[in-house]
PDB file of N, CA and C in Angstrom:
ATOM      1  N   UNK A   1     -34.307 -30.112 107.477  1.00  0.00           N
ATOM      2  CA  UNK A   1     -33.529 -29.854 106.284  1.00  0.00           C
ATOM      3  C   UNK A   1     -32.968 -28.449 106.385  1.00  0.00           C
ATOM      4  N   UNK A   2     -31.850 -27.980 106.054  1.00  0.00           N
ATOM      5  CA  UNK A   2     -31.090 -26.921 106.428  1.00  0.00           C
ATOM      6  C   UNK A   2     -31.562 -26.175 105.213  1.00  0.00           C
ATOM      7  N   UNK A   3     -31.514 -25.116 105.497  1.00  0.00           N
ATOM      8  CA  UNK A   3     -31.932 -23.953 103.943  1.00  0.00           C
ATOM      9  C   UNK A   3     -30.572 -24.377 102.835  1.00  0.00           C
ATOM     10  N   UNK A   4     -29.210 -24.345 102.813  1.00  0.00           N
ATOM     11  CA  UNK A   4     -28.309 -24.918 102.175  1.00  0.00           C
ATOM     12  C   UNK A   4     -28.540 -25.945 101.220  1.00  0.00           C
ATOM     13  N   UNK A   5     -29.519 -27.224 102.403  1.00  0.00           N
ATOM     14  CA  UNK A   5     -29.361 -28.518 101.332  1.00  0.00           C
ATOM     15  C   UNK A   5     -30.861 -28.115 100.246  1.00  0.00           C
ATOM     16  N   UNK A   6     -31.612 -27.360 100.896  1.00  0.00           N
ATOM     17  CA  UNK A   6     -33.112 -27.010 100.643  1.00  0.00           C
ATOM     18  C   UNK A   6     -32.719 -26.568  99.348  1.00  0.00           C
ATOM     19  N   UNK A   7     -32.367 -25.544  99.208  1.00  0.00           N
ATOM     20  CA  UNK A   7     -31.779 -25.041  98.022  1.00  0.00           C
ATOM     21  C   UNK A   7     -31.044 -25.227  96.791  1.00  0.00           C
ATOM     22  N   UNK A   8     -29.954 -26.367  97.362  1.00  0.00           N
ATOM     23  CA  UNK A   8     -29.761 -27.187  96.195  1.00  0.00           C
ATOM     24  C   UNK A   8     -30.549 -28.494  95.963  1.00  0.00           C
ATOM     25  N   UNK A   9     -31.318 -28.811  96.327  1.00  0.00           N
ATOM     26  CA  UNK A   9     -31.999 -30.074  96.547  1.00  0.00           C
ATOM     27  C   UNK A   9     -33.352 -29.033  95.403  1.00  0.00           C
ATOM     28  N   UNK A  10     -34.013 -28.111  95.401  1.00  0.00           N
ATOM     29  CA  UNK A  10     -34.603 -27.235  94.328  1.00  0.00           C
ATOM     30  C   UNK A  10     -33.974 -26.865  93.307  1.00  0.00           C
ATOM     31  N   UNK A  11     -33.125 -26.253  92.946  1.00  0.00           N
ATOM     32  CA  UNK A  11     -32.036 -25.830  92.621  1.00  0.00           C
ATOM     33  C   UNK A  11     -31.571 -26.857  91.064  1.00  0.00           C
ATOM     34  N   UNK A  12     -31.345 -28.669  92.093  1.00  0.00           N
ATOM     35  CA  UNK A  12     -31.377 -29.724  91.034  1.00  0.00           C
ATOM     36  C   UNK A  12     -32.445 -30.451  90.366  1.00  0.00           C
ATOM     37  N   UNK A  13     -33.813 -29.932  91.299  1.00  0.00           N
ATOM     38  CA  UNK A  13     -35.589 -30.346  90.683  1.00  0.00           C
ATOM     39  C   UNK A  13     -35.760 -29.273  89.665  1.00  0.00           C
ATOM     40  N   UNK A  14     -35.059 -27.986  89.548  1.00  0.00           N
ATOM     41  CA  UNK A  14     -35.133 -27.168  88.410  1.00  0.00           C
ATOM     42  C   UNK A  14     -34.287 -27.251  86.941  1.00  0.00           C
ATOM     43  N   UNK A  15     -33.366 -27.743  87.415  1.00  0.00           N
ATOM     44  CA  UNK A  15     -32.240 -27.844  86.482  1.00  0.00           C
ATOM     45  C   UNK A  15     -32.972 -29.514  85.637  1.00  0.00           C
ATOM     46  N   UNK A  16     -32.982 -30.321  86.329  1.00  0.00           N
ATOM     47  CA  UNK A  16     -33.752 -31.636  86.584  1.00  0.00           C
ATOM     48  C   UNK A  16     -34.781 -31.471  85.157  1.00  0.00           C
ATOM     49  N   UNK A  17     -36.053 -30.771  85.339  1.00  0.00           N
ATOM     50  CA  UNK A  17     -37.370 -30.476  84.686  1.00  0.00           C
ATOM     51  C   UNK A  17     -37.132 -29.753  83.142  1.00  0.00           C
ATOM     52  N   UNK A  18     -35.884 -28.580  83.526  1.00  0.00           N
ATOM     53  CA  UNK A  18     -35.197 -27.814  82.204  1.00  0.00           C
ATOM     54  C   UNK A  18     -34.924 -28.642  81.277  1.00  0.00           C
ATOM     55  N   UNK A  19     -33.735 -29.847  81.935  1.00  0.00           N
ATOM     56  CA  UNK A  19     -33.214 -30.667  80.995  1.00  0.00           C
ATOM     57  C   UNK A  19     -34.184 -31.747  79.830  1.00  0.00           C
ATOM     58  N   UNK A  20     -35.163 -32.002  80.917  1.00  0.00           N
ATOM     59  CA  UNK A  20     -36.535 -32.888  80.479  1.00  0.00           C
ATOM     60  C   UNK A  20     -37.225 -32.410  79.296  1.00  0.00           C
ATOM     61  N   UNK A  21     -37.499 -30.765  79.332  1.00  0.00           N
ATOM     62  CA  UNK A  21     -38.029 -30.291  78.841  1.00  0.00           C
ATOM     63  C   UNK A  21     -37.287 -29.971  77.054  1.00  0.00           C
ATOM     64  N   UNK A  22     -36.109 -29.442  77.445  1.00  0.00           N
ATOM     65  CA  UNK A  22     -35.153 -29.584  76.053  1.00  0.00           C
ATOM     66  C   UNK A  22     -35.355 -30.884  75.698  1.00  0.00           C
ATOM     67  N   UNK A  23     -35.410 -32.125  75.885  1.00  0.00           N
ATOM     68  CA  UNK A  23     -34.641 -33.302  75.584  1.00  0.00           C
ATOM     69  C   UNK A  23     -36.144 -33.638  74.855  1.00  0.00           C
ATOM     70  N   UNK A  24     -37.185 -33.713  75.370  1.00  0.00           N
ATOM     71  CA  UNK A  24     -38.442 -33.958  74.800  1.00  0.00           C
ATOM     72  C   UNK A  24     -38.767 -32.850  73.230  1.00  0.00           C
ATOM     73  N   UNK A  25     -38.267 -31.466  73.574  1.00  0.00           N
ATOM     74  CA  UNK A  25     -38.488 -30.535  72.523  1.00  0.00           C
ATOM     75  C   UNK A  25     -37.634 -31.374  71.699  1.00  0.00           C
ATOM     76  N   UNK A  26     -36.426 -31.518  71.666  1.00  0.00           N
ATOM     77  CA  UNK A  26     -35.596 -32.168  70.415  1.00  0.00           C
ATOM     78  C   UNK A  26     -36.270 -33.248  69.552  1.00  0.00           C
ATOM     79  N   UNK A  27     -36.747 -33.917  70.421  1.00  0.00           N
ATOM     80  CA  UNK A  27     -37.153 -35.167  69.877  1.00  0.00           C
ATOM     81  C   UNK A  27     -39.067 -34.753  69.597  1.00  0.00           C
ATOM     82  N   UNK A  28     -38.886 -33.514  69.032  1.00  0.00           N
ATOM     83  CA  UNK A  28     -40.250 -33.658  68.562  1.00  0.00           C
ATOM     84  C   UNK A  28     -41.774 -34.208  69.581  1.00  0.00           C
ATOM     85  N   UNK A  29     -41.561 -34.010  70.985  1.00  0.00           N
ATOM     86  CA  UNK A  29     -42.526 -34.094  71.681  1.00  0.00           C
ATOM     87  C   UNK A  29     -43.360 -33.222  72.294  1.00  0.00           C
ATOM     88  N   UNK A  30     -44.469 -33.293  71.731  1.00  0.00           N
ATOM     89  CA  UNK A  30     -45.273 -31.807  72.462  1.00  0.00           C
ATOM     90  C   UNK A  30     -45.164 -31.692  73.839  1.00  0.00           C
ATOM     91  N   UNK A  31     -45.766 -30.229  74.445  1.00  0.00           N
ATOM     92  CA  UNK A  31     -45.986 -30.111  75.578  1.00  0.00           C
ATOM     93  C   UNK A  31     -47.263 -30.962  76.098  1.00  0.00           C
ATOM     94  N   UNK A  32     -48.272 -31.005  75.356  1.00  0.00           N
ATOM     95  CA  UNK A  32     -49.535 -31.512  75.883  1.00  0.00           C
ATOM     96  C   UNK A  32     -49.389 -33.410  76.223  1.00  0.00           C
ATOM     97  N   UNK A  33     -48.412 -33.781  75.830  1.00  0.00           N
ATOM     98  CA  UNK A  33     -47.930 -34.947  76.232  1.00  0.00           C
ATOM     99  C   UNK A  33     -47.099 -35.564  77.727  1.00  0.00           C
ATOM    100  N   UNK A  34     -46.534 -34.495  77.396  1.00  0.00           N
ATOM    101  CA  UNK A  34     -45.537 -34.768  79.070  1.00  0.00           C
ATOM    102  C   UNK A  34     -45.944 -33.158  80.093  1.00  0.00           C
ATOM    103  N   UNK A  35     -46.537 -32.691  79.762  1.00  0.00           N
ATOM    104  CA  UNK A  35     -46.595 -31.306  80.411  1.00  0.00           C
ATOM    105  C   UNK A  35     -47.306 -32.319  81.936  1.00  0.00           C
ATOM    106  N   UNK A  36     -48.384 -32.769  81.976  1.00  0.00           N
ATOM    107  CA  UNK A  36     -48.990 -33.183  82.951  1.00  0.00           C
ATOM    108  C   UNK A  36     -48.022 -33.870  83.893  1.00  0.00           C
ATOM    109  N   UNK A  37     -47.043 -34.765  83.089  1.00  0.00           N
ATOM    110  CA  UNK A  37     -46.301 -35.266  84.054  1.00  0.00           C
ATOM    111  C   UNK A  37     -45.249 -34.159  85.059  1.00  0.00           C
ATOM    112  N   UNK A  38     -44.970 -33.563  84.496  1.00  0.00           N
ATOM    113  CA  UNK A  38     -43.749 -32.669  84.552  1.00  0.00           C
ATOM    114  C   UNK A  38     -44.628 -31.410  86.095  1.00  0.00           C
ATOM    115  N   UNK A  39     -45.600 -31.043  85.928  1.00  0.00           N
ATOM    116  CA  UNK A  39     -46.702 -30.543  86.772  1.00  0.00           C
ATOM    117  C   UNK A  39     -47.246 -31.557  88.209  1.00  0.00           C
ATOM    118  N   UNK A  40     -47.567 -32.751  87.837  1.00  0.00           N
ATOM    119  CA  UNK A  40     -47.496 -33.933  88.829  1.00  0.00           C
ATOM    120  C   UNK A  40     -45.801 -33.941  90.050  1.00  0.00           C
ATOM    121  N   UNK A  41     -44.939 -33.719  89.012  1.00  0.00           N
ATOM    122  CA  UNK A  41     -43.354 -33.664  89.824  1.00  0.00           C
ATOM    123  C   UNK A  41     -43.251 -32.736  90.532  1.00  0.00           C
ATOM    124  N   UNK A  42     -43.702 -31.412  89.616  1.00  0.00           N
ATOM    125  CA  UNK A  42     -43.259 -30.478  90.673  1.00  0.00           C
ATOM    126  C   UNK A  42     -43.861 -30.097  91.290  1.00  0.00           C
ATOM    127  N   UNK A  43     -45.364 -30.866  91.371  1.00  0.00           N
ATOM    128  CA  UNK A  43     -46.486 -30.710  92.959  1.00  0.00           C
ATOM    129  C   UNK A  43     -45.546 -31.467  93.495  1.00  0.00           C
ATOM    130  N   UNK A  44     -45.038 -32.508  93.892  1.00  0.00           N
ATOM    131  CA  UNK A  44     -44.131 -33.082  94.592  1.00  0.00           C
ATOM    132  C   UNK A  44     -43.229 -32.989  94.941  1.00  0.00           C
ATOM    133  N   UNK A  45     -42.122 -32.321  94.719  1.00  0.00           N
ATOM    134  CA  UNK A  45     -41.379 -31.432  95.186  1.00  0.00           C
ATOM    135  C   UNK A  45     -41.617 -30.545  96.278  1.00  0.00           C
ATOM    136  N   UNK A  46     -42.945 -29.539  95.622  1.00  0.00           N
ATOM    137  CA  UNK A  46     -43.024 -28.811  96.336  1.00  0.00           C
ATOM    138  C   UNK A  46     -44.099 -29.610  97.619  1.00  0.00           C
ATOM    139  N   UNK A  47     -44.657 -30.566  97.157  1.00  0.00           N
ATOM    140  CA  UNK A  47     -44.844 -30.846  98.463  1.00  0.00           C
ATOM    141  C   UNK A  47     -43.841 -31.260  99.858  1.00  0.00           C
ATOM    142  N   UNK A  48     -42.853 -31.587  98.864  1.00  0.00           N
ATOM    143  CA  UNK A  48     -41.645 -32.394  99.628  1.00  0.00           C
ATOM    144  C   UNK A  48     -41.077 -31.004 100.612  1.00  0.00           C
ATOM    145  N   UNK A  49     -41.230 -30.125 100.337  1.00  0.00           N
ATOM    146  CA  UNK A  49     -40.996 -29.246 101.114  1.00  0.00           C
ATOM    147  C   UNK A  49     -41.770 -28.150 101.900  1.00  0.00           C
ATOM    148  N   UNK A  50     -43.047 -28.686 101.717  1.00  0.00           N
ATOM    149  CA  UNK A  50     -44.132 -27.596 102.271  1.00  0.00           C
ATOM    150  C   UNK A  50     -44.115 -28.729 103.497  1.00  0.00           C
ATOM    151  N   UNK A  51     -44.476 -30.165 103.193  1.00  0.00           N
ATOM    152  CA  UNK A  51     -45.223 -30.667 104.523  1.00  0.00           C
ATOM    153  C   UNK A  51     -44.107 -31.136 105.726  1.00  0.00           C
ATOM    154  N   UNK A  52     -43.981 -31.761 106.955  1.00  0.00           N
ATOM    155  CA  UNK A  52     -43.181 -31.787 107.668  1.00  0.00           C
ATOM    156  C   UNK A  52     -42.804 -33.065 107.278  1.00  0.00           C
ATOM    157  N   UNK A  53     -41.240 -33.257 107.678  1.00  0.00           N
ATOM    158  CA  UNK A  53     -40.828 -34.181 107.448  1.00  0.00           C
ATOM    159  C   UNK A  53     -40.349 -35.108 109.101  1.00  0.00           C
ATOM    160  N   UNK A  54     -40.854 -34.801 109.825  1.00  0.00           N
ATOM    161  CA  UNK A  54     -40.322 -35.657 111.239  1.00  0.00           C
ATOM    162  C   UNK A  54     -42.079 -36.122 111.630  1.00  0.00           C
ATOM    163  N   UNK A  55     -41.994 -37.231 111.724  1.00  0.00           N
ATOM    164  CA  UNK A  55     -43.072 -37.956 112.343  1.00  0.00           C
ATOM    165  C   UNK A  55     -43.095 -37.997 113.837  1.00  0.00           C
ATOM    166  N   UNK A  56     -43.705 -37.263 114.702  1.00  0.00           N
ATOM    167  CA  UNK A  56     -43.983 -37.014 116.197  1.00  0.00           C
ATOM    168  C   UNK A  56     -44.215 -37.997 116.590  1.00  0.00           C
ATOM    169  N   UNK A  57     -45.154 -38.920 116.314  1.00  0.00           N
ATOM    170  CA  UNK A  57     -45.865 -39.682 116.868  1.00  0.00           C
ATOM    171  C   UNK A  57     -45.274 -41.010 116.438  1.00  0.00           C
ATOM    172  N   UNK A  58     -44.238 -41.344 115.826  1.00  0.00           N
ATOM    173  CA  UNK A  58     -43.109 -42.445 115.969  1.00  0.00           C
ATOM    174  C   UNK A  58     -42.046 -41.882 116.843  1.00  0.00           C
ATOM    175  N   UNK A  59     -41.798 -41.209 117.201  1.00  0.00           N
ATOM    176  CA  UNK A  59     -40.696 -40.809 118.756  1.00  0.00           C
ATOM    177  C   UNK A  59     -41.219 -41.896 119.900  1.00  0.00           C
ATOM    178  N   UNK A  60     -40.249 -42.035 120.596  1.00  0.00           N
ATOM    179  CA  UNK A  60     -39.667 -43.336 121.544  1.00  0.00           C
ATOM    180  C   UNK A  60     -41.218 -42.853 122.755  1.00  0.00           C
ATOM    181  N   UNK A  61     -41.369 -41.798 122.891  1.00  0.00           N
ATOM    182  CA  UNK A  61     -42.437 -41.771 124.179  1.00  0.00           C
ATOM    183  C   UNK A  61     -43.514 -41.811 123.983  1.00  0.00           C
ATOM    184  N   UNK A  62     -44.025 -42.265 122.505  1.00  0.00           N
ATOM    185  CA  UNK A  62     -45.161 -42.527 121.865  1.00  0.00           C
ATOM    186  C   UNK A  62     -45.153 -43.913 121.818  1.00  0.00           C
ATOM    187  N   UNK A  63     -44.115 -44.758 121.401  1.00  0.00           N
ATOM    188  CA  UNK A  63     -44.076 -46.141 121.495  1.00  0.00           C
ATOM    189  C   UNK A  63     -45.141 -46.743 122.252  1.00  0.00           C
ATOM    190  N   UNK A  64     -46.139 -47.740 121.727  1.00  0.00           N
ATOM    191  CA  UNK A  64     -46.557 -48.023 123.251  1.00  0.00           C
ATOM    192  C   UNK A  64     -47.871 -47.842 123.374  1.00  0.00           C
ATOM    193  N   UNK A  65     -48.303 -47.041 123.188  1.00  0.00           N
ATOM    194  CA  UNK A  65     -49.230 -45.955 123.889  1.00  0.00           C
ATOM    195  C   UNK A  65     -50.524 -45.799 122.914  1.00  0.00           C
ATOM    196  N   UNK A  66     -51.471 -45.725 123.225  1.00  0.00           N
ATOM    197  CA  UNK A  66     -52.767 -45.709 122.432  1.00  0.00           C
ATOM    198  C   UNK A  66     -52.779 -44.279 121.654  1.00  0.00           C
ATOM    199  N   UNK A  67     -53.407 -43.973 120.546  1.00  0.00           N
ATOM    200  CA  UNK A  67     -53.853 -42.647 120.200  1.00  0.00           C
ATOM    201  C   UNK A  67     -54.872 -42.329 120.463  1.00  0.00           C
TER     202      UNK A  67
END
């Protein structure tokens, strides 16, 4: 993932969570209701970008082959 797309790809998980967050305040919804969810997402996110995303061991010279 290029730092470019990295950035807006965060960038729209922030903007994303903001909007969530107004839209629930309007409508009279506490934090202690959706907060957990909203915390669950953005472990995910950020996992989406901490862990690797290319699988080694599905490449063509692994095919085959015992672990």
């Amino acid at each position: 993932m290029s730092s470019g797309s990295m950035i807006t790809s965060l960038g729209m998980a922030i903007i994303l969570g903001y909007a969530i967050i107004k839209i629930m305040n309007f409508y009279g919804v506490g934090v202690n209701v959706y907060g957990i969810y909203l915390v669950f997402y953005g472990f995910l996110v950020v996992a989406y970008f901490i862990l690797p995303t290319d699988n080694y061991m599905i490449s063509d010279k692994y095919i085959g082959k015992a672990l």
